[in-house]
PDB file of N, CA and C in Angstrom:
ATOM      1  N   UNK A   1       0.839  -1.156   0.000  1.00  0.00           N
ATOM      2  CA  UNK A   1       0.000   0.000   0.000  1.00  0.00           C
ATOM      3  C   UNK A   1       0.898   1.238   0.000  1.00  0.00           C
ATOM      4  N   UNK A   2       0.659   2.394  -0.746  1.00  0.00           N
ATOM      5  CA  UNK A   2       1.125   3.461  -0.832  1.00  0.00           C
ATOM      6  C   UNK A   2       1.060   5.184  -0.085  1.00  0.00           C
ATOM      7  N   UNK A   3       1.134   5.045   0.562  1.00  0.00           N
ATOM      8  CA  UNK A   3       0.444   6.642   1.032  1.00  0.00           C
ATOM      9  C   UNK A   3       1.852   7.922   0.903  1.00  0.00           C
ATOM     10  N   UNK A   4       1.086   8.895   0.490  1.00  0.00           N
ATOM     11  CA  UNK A   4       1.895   9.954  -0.262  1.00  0.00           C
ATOM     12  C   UNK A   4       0.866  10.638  -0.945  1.00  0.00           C
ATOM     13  N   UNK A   5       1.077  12.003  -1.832  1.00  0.00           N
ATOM     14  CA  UNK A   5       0.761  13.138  -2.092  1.00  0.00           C
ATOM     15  C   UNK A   5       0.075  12.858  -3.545  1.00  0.00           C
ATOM     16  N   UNK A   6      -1.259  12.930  -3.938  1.00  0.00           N
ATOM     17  CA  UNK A   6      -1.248  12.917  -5.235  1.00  0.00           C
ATOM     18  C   UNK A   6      -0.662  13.691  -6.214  1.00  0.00           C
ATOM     19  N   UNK A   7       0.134  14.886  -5.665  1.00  0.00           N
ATOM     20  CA  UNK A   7       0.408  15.831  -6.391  1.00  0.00           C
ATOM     21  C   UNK A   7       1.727  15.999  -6.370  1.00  0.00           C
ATOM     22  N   UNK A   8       2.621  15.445  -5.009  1.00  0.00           N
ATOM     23  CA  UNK A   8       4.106  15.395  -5.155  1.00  0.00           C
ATOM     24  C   UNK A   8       4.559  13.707  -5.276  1.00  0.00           C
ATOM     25  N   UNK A   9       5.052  13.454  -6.523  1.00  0.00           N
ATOM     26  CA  UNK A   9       5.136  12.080  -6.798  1.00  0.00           C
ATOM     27  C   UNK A   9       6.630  11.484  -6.325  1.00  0.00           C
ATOM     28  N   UNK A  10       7.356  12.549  -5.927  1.00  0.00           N
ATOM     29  CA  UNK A  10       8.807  12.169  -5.971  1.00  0.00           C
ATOM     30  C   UNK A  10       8.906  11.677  -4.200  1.00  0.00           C
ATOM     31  N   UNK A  11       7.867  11.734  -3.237  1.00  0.00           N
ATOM     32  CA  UNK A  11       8.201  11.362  -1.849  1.00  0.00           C
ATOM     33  C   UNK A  11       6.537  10.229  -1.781  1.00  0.00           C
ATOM     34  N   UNK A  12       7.248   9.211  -0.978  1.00  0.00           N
ATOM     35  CA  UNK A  12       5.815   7.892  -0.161  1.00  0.00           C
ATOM     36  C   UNK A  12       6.101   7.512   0.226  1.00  0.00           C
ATOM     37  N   UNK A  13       5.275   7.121   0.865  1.00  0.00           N
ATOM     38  CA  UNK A  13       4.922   5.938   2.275  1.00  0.00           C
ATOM     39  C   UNK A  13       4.976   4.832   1.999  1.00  0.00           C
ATOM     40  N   UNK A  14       5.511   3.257   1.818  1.00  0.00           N
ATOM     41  CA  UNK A  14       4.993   2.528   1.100  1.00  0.00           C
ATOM     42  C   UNK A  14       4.829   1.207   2.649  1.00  0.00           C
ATOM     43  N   UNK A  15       3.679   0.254   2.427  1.00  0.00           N
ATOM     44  CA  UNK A  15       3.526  -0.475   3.557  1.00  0.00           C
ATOM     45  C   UNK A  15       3.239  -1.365   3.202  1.00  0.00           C
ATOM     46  N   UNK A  16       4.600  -2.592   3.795  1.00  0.00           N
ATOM     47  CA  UNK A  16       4.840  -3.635   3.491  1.00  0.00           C
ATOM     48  C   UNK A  16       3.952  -4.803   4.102  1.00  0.00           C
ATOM     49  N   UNK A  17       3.004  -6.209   4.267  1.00  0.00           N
ATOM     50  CA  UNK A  17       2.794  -6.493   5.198  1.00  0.00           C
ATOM     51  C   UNK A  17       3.400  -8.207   5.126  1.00  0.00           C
ATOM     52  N   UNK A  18       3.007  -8.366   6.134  1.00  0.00           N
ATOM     53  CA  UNK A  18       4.115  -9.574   7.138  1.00  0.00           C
ATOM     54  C   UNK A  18       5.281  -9.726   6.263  1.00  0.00           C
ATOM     55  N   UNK A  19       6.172  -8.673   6.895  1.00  0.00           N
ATOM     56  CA  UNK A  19       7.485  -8.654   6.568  1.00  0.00           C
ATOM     57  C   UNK A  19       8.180  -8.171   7.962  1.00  0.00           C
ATOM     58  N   UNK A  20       9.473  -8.295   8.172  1.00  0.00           N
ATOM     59  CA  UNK A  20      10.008  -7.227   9.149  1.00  0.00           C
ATOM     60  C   UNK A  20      11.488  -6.637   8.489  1.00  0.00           C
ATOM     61  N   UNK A  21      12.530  -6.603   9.536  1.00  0.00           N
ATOM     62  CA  UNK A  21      13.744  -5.942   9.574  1.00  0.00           C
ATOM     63  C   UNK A  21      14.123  -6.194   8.142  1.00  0.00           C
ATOM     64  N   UNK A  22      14.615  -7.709   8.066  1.00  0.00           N
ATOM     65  CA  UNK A  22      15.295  -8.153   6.932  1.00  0.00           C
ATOM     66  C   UNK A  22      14.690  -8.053   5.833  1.00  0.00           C
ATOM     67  N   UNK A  23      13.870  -7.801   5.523  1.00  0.00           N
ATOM     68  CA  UNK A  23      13.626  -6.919   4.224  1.00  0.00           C
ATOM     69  C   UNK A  23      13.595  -5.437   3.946  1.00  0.00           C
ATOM     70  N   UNK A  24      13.113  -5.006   5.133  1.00  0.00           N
ATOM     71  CA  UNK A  24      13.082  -3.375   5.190  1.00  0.00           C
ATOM     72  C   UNK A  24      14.451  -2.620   5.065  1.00  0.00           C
ATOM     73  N   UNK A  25      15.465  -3.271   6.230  1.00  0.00           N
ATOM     74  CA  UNK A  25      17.179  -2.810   5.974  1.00  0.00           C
ATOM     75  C   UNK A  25      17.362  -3.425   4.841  1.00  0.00           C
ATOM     76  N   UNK A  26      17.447  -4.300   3.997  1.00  0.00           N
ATOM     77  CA  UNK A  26      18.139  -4.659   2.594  1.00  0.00           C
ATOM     78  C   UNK A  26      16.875  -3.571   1.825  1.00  0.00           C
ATOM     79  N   UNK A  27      16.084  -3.213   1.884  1.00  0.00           N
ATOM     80  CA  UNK A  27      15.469  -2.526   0.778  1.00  0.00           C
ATOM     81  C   UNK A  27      16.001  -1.081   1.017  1.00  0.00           C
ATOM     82  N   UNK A  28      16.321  -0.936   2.297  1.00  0.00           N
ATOM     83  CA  UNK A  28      16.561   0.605   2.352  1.00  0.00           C
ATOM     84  C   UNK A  28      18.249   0.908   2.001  1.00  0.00           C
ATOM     85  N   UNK A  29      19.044  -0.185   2.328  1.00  0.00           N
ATOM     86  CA  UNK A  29      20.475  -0.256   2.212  1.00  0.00           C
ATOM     87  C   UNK A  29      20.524  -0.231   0.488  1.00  0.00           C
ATOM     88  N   UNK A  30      19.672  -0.859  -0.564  1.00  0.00           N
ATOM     89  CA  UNK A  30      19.496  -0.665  -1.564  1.00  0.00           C
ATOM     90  C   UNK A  30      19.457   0.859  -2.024  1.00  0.00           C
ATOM     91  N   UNK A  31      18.143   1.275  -1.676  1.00  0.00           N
ATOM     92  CA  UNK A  31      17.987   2.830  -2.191  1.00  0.00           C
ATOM     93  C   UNK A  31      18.370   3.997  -1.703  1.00  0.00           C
ATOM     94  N   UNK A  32      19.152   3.635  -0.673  1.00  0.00           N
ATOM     95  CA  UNK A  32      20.487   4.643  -0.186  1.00  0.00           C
ATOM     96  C   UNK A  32      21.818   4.447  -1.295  1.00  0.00           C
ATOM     97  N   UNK A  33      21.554   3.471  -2.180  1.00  0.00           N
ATOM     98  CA  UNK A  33      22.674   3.367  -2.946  1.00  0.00           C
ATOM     99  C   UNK A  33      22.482   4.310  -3.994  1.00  0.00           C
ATOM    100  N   UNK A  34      20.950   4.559  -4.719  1.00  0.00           N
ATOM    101  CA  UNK A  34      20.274   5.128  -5.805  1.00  0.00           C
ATOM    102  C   UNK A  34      20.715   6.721  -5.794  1.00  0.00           C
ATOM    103  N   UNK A  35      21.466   7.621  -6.630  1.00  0.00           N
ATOM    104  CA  UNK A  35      21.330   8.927  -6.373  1.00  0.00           C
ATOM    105  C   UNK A  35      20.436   9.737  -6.471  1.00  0.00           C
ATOM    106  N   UNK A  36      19.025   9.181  -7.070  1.00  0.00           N
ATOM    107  CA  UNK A  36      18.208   9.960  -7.163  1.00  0.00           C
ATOM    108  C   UNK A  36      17.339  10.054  -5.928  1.00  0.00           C
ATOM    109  N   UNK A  37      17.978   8.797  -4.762  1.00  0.00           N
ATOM    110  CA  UNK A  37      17.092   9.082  -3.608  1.00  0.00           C
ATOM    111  C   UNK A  37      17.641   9.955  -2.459  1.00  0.00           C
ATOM    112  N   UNK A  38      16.932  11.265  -1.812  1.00  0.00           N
ATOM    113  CA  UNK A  38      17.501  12.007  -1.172  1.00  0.00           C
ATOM    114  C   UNK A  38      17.438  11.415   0.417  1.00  0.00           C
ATOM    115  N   UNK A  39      15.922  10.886   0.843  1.00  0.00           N
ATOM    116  CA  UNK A  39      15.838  10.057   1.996  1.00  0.00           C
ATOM    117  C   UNK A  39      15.422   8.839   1.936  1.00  0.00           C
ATOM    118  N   UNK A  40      15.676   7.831   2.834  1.00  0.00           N
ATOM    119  CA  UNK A  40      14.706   6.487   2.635  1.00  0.00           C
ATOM    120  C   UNK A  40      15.391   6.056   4.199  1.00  0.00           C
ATOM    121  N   UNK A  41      14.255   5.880   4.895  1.00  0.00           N
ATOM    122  CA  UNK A  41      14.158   4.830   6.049  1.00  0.00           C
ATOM    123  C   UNK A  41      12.939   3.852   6.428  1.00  0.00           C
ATOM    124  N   UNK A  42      13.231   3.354   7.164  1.00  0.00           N
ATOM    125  CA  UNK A  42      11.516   2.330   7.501  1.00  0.00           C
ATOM    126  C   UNK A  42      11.161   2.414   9.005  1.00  0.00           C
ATOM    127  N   UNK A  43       9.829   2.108   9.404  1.00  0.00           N
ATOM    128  CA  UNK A  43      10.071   1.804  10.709  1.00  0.00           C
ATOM    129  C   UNK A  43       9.101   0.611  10.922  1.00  0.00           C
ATOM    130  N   UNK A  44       8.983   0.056  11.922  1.00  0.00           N
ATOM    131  CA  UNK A  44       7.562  -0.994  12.599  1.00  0.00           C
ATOM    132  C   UNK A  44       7.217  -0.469  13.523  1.00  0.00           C
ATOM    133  N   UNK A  45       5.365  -0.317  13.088  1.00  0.00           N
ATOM    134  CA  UNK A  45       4.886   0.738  13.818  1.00  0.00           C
ATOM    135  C   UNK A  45       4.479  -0.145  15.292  1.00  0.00           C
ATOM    136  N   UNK A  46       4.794  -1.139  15.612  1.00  0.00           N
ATOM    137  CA  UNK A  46       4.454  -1.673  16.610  1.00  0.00           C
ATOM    138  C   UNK A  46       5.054  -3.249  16.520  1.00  0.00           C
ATOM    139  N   UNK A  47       5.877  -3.792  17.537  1.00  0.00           N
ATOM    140  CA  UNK A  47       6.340  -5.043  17.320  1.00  0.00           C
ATOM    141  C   UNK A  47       5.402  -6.338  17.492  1.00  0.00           C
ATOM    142  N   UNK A  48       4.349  -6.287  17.492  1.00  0.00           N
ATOM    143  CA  UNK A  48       3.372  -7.460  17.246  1.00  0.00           C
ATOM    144  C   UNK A  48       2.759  -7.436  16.143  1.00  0.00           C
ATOM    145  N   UNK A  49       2.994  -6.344  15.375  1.00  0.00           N
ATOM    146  CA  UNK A  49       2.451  -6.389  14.092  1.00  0.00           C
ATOM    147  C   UNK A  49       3.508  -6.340  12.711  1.00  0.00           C
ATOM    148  N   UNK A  50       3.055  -7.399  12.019  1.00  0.00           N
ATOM    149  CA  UNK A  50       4.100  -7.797  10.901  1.00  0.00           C
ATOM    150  C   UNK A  50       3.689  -6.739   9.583  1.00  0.00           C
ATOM    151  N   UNK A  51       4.355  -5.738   9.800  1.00  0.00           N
ATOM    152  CA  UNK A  51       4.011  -4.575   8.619  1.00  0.00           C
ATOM    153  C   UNK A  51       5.572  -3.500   9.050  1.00  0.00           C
ATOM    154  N   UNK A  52       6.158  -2.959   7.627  1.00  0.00           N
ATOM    155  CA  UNK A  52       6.960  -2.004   8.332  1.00  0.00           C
ATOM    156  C   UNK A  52       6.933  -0.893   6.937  1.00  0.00           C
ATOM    157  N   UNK A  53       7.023   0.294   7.422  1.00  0.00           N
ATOM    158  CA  UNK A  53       6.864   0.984   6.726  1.00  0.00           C
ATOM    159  C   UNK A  53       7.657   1.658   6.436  1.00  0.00           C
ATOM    160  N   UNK A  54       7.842   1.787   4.686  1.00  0.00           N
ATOM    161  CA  UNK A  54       9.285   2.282   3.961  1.00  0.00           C
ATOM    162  C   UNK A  54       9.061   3.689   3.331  1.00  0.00           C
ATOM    163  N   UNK A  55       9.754   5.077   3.993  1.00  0.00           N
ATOM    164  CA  UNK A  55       9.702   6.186   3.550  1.00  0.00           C
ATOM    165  C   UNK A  55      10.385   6.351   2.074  1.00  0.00           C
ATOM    166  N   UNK A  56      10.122   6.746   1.481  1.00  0.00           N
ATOM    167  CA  UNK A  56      11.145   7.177   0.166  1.00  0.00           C
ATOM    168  C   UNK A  56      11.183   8.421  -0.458  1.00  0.00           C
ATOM    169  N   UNK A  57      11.868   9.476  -0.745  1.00  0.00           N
ATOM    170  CA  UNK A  57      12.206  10.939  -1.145  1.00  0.00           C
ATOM    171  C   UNK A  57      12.793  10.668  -1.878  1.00  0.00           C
ATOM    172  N   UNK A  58      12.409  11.717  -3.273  1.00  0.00           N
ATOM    173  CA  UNK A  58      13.634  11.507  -4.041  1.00  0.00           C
ATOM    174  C   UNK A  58      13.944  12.967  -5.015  1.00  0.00           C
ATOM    175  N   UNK A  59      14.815  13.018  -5.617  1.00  0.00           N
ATOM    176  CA  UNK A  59      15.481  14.013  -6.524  1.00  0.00           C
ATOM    177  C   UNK A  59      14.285  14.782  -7.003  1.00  0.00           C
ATOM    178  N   UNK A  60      12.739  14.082  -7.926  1.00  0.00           N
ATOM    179  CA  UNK A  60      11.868  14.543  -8.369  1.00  0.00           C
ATOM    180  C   UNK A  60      11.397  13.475  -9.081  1.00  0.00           C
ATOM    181  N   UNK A  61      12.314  12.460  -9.171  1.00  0.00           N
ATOM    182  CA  UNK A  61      11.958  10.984  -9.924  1.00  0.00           C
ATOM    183  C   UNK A  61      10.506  10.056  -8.841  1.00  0.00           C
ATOM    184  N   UNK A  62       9.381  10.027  -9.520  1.00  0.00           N
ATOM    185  CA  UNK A  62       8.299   9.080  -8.956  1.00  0.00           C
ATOM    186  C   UNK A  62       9.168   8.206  -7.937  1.00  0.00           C
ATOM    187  N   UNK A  63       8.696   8.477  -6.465  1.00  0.00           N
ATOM    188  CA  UNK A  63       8.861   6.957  -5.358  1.00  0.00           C
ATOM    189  C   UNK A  63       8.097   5.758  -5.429  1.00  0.00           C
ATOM    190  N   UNK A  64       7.469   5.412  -6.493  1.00  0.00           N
ATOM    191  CA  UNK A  64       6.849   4.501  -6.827  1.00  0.00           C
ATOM    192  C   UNK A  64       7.915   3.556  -7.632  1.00  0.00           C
ATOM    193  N   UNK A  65       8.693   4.219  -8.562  1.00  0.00           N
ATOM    194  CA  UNK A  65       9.488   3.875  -9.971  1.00  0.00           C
ATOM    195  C   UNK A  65      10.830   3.451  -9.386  1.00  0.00           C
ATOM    196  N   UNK A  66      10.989   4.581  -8.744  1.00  0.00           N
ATOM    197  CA  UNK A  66      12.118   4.592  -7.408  1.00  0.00           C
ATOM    198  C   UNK A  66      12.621   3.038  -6.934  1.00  0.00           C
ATOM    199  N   UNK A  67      11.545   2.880  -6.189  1.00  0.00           N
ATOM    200  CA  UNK A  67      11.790   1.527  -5.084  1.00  0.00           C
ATOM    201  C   UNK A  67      10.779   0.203  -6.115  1.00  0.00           C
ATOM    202  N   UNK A  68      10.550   0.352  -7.196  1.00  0.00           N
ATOM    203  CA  UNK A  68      10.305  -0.557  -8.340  1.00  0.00           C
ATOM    204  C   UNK A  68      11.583  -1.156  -8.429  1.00  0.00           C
ATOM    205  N   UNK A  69      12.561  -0.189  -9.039  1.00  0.00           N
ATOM    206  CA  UNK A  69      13.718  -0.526  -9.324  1.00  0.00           C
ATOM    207  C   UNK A  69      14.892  -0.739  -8.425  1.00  0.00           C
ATOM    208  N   UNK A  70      14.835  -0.508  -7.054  1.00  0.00           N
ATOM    209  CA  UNK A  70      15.109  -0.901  -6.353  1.00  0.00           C
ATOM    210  C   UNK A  70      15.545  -2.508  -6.153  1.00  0.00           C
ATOM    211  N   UNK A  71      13.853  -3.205  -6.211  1.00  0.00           N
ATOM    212  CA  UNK A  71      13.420  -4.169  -5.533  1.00  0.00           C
ATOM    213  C   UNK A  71      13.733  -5.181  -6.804  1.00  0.00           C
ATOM    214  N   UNK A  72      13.987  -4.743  -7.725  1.00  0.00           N
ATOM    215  CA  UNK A  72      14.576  -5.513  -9.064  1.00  0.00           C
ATOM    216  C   UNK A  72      16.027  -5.252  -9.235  1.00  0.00           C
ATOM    217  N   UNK A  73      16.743  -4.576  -8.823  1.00  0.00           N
ATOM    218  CA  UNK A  73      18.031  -4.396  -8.041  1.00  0.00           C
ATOM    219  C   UNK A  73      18.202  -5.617  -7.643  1.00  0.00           C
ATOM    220  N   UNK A  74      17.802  -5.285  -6.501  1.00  0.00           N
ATOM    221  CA  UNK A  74      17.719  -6.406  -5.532  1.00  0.00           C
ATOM    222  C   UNK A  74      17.273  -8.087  -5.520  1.00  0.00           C
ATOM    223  N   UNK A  75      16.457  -8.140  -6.426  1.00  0.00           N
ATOM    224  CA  UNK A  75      15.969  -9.291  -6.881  1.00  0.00           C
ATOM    225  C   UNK A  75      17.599  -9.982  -7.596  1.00  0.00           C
ATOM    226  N   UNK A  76      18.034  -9.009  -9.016  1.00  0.00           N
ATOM    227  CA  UNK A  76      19.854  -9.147  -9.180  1.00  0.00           C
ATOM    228  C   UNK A  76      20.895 -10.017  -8.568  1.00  0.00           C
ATOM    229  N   UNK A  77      21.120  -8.722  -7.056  1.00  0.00           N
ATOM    230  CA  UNK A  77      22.030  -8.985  -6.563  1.00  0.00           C
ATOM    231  C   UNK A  77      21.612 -10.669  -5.710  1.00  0.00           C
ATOM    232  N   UNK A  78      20.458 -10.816  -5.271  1.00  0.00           N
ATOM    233  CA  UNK A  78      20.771 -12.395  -5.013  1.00  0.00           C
ATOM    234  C   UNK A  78      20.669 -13.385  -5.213  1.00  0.00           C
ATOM    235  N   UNK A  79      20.413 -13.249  -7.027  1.00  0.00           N
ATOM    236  CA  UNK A  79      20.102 -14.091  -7.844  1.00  0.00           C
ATOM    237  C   UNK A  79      19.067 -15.021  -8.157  1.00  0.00           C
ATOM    238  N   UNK A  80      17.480 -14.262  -7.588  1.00  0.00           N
ATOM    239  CA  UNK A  80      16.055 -14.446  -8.009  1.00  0.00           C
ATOM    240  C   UNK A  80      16.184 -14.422  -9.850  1.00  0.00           C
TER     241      UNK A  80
END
């Protein structure tokens, strides 16, 4: 799920569910690599619940397209 600005496309919310750490740090250690991303962190909004949520900012490039390519990056590097 996405939450963010209909009108500023380059920053979102994106919410992962039953996932935790180990995907959220490898997705964010990913798009800290990207130069077009200015911020990206995650958090879990509560530890009994399997959801964590991934901020993303970027240059002006869509955070949708952003962490698309990211996650196909990533898919790459561990040989999915």
């Amino acid at each position: 799920m996405e939450h963010g600005s209909f009108t500023d496309n380059s920053a979102a919310t994106f919410s992962l569910t039953d996932e935790d750490h180990t995907i959220a740090n490898t997705v964010r250690f990913t798009l800290n690599q990207d130069q077009m991303v200015t911020f990206c962190g995650y958090s879990i909004p509560h530890p009994s619940e399997a959801r964590v949520n991934i901020r993303v900012q970027t240059t002006g490039d869509p955070a949708r397209e952003v962490l698309k390519d990211a996650c196909q990056n990533l898919m790459l590097m561990v040989g999915m």
